[in-house]
Protein backbone atom coordinates (compact mmCIF):
# COMPACT_ATOMS: atom_id res chain seq x y z
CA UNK A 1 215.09 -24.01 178.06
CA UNK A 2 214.46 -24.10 181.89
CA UNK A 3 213.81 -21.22 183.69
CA UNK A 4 214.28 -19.95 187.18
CA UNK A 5 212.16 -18.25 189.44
CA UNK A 6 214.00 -14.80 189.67
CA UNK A 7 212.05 -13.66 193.33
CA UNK A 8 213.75 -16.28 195.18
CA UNK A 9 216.21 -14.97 198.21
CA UNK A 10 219.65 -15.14 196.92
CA UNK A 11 221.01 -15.32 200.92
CA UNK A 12 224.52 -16.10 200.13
CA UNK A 13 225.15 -13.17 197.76
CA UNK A 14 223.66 -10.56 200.39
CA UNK A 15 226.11 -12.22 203.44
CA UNK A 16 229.11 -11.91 200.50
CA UNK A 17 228.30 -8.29 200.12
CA UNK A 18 230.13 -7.48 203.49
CA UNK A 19 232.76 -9.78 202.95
CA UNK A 20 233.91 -7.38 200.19
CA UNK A 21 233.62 -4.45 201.97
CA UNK A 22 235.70 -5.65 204.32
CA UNK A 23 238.43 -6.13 201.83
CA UNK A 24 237.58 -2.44 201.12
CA UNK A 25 238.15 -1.42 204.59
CA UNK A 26 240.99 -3.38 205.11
CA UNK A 27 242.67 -1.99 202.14
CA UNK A 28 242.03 1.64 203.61
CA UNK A 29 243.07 0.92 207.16
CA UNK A 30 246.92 0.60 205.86
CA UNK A 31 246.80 4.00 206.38
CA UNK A 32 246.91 3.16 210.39
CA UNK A 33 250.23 1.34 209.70
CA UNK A 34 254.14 2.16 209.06
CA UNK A 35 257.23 0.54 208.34
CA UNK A 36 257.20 -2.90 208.15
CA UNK A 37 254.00 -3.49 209.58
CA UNK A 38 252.36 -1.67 206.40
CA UNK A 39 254.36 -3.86 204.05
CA UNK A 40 253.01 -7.10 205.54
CA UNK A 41 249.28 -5.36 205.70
CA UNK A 42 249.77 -4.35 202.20
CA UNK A 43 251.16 -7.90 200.81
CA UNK A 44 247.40 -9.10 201.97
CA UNK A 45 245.02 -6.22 201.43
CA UNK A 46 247.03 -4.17 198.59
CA UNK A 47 244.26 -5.36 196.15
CA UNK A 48 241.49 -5.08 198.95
CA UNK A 49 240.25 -2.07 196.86
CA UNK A 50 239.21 -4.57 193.72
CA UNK A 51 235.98 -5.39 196.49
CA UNK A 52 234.41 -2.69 194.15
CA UNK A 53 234.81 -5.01 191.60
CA UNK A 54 233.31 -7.59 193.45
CA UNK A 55 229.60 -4.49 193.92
CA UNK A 56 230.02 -3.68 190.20
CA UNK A 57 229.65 -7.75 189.17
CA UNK A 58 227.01 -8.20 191.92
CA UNK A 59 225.49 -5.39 191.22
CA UNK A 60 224.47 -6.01 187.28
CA UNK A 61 224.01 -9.62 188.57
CA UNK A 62 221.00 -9.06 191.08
CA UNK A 63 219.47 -6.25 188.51
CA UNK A 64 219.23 -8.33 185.85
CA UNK A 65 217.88 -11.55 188.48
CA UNK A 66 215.02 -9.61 189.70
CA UNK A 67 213.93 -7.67 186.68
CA UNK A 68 210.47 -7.67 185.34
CA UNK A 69 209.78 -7.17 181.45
CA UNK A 70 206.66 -5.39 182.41
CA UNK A 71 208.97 -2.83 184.81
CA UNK A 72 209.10 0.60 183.54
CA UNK A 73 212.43 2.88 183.70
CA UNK A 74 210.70 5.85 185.99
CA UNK A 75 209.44 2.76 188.46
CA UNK A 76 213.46 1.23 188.10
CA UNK A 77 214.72 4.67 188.84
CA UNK A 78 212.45 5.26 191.86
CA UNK A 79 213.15 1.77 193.39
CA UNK A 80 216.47 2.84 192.70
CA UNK A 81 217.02 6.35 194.42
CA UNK A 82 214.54 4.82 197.12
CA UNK A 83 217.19 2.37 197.93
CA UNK A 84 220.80 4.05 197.56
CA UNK A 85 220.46 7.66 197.74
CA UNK A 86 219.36 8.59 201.56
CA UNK A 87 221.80 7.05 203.20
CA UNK A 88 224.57 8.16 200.64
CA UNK A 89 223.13 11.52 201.39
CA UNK A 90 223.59 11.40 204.97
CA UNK A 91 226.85 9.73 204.97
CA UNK A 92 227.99 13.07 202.53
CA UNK A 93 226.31 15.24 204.87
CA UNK A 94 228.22 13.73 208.11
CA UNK A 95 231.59 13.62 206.01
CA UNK A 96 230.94 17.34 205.33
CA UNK A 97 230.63 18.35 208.87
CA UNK A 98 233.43 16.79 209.85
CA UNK A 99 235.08 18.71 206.92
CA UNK A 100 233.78 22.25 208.32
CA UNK A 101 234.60 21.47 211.73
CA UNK A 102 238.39 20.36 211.21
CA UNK A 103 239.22 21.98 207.35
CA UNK A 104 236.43 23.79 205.50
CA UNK A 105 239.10 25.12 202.88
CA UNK A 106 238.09 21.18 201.52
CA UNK A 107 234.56 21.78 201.22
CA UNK A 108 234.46 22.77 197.72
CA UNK A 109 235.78 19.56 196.58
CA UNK A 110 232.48 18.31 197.00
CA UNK A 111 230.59 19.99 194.79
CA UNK A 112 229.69 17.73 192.77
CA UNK A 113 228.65 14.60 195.33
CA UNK A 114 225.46 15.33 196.36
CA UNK A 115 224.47 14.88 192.53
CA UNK A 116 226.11 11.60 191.99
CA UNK A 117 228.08 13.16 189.33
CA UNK A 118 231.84 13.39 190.77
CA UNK A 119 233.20 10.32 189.16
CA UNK A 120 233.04 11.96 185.65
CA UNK A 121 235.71 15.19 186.69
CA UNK A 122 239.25 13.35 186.07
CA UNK A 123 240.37 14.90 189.12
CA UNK A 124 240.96 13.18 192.42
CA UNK A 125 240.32 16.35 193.55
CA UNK A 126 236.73 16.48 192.95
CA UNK A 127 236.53 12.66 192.84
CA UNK A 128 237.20 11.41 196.09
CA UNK A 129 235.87 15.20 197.82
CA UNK A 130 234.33 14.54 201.18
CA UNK A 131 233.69 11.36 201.28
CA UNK A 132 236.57 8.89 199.49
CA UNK A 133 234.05 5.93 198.61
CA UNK A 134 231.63 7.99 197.43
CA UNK A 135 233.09 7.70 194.08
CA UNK A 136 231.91 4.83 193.40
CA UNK A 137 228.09 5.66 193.57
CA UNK A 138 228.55 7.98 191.23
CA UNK A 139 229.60 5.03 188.63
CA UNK A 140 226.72 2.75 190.20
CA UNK A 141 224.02 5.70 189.56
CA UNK A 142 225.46 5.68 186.18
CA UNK A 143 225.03 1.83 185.62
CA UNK A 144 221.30 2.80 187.16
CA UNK A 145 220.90 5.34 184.16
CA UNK A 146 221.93 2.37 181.19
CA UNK A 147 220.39 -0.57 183.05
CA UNK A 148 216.75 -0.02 181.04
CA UNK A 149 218.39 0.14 178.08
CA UNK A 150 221.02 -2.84 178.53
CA UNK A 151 218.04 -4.86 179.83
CA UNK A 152 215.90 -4.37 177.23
CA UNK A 153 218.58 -4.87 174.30
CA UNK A 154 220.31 -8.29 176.51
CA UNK A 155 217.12 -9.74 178.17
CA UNK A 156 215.69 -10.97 174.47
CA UNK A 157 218.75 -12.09 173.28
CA UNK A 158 220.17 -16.01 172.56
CA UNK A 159 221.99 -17.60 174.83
CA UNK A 160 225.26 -17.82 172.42
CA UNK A 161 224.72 -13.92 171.72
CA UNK A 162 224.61 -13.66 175.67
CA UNK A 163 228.01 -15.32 175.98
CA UNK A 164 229.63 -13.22 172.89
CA UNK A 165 228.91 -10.29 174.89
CA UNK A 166 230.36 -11.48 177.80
CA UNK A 167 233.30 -12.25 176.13
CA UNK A 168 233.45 -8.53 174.97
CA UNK A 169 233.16 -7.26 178.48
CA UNK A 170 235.98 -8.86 179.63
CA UNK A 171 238.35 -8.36 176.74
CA UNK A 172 237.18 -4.58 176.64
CA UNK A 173 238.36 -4.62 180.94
CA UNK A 174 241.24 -6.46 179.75
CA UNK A 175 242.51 -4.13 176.96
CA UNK A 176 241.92 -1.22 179.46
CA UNK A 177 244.34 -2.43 182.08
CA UNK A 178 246.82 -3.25 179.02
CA UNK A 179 246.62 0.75 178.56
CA UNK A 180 246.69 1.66 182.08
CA UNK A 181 249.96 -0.77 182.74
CA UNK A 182 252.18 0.97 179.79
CA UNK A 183 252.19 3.81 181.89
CA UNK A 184 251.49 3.04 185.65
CA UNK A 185 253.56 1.24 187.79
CA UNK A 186 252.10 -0.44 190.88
CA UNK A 187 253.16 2.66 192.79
CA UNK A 188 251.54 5.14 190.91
CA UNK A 189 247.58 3.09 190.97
CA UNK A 190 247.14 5.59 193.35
CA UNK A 191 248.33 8.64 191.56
CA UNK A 192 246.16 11.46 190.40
CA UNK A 193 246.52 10.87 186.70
CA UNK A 194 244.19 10.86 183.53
CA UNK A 195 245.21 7.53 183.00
CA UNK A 196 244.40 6.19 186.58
CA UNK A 197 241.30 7.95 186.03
CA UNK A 198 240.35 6.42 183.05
CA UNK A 199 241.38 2.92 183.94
CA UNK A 200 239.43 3.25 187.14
CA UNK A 201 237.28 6.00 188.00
CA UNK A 202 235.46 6.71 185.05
CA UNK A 203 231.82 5.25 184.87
CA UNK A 204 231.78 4.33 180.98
CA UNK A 205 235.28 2.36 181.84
CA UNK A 206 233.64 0.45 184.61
CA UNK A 207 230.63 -0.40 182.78
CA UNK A 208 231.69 -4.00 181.50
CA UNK A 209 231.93 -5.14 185.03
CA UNK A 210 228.16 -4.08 185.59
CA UNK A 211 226.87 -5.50 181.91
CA UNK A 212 228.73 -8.72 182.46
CA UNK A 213 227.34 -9.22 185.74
CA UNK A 214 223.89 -8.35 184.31
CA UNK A 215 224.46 -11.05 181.24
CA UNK A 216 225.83 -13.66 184.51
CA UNK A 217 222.18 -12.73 185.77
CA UNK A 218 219.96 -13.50 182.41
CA UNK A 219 222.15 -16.38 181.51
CA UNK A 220 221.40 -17.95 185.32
CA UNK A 221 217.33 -16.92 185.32
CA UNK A 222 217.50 -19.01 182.03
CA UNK A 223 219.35 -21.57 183.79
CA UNK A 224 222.01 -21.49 180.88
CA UNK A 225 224.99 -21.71 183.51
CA UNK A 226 227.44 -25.29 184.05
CA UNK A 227 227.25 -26.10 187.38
CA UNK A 228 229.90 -24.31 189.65
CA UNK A 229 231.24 -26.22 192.95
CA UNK A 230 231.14 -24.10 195.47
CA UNK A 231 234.10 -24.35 197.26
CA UNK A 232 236.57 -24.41 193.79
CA UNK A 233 234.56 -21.04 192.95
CA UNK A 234 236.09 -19.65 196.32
CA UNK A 235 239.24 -21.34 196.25
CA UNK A 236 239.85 -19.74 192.59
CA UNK A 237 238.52 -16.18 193.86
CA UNK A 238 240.61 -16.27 196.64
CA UNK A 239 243.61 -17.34 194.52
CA UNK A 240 242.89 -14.44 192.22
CA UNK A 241 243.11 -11.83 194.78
CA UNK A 242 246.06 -13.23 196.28
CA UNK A 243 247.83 -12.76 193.08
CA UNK A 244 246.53 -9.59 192.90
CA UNK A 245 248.04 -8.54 196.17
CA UNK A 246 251.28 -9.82 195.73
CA UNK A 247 251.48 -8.83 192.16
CA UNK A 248 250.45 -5.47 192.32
CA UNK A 249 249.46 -3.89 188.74
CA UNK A 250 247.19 -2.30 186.71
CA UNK A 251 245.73 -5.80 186.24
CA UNK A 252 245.25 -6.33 189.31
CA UNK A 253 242.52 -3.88 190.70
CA UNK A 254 239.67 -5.02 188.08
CA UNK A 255 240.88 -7.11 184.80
CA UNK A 256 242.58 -10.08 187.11
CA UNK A 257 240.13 -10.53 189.94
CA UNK A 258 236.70 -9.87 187.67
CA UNK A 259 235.84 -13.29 186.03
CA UNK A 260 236.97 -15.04 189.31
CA UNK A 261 234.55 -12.86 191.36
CA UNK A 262 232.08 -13.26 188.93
CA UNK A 263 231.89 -17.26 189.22
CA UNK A 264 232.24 -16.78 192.89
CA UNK A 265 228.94 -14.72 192.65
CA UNK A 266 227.62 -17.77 190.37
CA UNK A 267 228.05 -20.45 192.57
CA UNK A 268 227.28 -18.38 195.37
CA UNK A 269 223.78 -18.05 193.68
CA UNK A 270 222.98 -21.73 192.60
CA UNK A 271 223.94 -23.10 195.84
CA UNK A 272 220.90 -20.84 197.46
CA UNK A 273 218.61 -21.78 194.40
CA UNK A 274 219.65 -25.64 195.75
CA UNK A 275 218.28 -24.60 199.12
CA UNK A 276 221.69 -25.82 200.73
CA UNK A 277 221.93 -24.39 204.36
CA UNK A 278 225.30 -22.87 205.23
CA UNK A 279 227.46 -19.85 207.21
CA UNK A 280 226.60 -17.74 204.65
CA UNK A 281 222.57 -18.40 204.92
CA UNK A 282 222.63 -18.01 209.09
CA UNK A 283 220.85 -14.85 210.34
CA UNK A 284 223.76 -13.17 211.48
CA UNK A 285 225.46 -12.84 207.86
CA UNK A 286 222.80 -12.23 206.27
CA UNK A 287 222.56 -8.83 208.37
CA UNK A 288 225.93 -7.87 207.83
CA UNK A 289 225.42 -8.34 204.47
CA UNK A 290 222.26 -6.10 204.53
CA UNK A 291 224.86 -3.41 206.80
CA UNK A 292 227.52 -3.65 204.00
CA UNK A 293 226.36 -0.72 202.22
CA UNK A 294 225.88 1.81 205.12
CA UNK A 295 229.52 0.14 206.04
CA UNK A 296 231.21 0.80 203.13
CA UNK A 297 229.45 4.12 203.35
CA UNK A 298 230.60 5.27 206.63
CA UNK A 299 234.15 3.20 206.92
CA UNK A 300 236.82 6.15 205.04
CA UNK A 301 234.84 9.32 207.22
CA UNK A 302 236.12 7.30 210.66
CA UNK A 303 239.72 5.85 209.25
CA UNK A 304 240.48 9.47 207.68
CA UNK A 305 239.57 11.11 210.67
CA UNK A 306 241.90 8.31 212.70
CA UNK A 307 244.68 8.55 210.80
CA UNK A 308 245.57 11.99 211.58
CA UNK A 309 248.70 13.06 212.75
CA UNK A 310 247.44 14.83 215.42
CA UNK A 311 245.63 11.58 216.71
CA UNK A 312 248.51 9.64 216.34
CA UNK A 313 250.70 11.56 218.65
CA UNK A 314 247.70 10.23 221.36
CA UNK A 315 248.63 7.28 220.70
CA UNK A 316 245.61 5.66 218.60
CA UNK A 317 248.19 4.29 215.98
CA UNK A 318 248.13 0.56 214.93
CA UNK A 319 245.75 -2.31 215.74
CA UNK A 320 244.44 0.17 218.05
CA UNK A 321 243.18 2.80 215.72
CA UNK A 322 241.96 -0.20 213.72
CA UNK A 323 239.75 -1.31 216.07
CA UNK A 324 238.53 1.81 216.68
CA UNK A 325 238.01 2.40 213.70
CA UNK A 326 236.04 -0.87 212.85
CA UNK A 327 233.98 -0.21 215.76
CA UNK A 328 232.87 3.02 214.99
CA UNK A 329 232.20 2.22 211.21
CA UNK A 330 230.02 -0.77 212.82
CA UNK A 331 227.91 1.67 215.08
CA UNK A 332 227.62 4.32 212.47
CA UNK A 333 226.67 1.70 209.85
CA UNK A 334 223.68 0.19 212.23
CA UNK A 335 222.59 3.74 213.05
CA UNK A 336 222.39 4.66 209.31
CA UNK A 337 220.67 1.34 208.34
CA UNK A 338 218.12 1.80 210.75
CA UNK A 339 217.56 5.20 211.02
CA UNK A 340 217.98 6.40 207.04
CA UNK A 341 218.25 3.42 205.24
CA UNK A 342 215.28 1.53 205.85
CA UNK A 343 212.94 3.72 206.85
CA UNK A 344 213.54 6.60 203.78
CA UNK A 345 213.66 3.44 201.02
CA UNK A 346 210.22 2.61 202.34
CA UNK A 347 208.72 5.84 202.52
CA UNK A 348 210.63 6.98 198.86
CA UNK A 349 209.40 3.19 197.39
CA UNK A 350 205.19 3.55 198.66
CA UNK A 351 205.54 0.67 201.08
């Protein structure tokens, strides 16, 4: 059995990061269009919200890459909180201002964010309070809580056991859309339902896209993976969300894009473990990628603010109020990277 060296610099995967936050954003900043315009927007970027499929993969992917048998769960956690939670915090805390300033009837709906735990009320209410995205970092902290455990149960185990479970992770996403379509149409995906919920906001129902990521991760360390060609991995994961967008179910946000994005992230990774040079390795991507986070962070708090009515009658409507929009997400994003990100994750971490 050959094994990989898990510390090298996976460049490609950090520069894809953005890339899917972008589909994120996009998705959101429909809200900037009517009419026709929307339509056309949403035929491209209806599915741009299954870019939180693409985190969840990636996510359980790069865990399992770097992890160390000797690592204990209180130094995992640390690392952990070091890393996500002082930005999230700051991105709640300017979401809640803005919240006080314009309607501070809607503060209460956030109750529950500063503890990472709104995701697990099946309420939109409480779910998406102050801060839209924030959602799903309360799913991620809960894929934080069962990585120890999944890591120590998956990291010992064969190589045919590995792909068994994989096999279970999709079929379990799988038979959760097949529940979610019998009763929601692609209108009601956004619909504050149990069912939409349960098919999409609930950590435990988002867990196989972490754990199959994380068995993507052993089964490459081990070097247990066919060889992917790189640009068939993103011609099928673009084809995937394409059919996604124009086919607009309850497939279509995690269950039909997953396994695509998941060889994506695959061939993504053994092209940089070939050391072959690319757009995706240059400096510039590789620093939006390392942005993506306070991006996707700080995107929603701008485009809700935007889309009001009462900006709208100024005239900020359209491409306009996109690019506004963008802008400002780009600035905040850089200010929170360098100002919260980076420096709290090295105090929190000791280095």
């Amino acid at each position: 059995m050959t094994t990989v060296t898990s510390g090298l610099r996976l460049d490609r995967l950090t520069s894809l990061r953005f890339f899917a936050a972008l589909l994120v954003f996009a998705f959101h900043s429909t809200a900037f269009f009517e009419s026709q315009a929307r339509d056309v927007l949403e035929g491209f970027f209806g599915a741009g919200r299954s870019g939180v499929t693409f985190f969840f993969v990636l996510s359980g992917f790069m865990l399992a890459w770097v992890h160390r048998q000797s690592d204990t769960p209180r130094r995992f956690y640390l690392r952990r909180l070091a890393r996500i939670y002082p930005a999230y915090l700051a991105a709640l805390a300017f979401a809640a201002t803005l919240w006080a300033i314009t309607d501070p009837s809607q503060l209460y709906r956030g109750v529950l964010a500063p503890f990472l735990l709104q995701a697990w009320v099946p309420d939109a209410t409480y779910y998406f309070g102050l801060n839209v995205v924030a959602w799903s970092l309360s799913v991620e902290a809960f894929f934080y809580v069962t990585f120890p455990l999944f890591a120590r149960f998956l990291a010992p185990r064969s190589t045919s056991f590995l792909w068994s479970a994989a096999g279970i992770a999709v079929a379990c996403t799988i038979a959760l859309a097949t529940i979610a379509n019998a009763s929601v149409d692609a209108d009601g995906l956004a619909a504050n339902s149990f069912t939409v919920w349960l098919a999409y906001y609930c950590p435990v129902s988002r867990l196989p896209e972490f754990v199959f990521g994380m068995i993507l991760g052993f089964l490459c360390r081990r070097g247990q993976l066919p060889a992917i060609n790189w640009c068939a991995a993103i011609a099928f994961a673009l084809a995937a969300y394409a059919l996604a967008s124009v086919y607009l179910n309850a497939y279509s946000v995690v269950a039909l894009v997953m396994v695509p994005f998941a060889i994506l992230i695959v061939a993504a990774a053994q092209r940089d473990l070939a050391n072959v040079r690319g757009l995706l390795t240059s400096a510039i991507a590789v620093e939006l990628g390392a942005l993506s986070y306070c991006f996707y962070l700080m995107h929603h708090i701008f485009i809700i603010r935007l889309a009001q009515p009462g900006i709208r009658e100024l005239g900020i409507d359209g491409a306009v109020a996109l690019g506004i929009a963008f802008s400002l997400s780009m600035l905040g994003a850089w200010l929170l990277h360098k100002y919260v990100e980076v420096p709290m994750e090295r105090r929190l971490s000791g280095r």
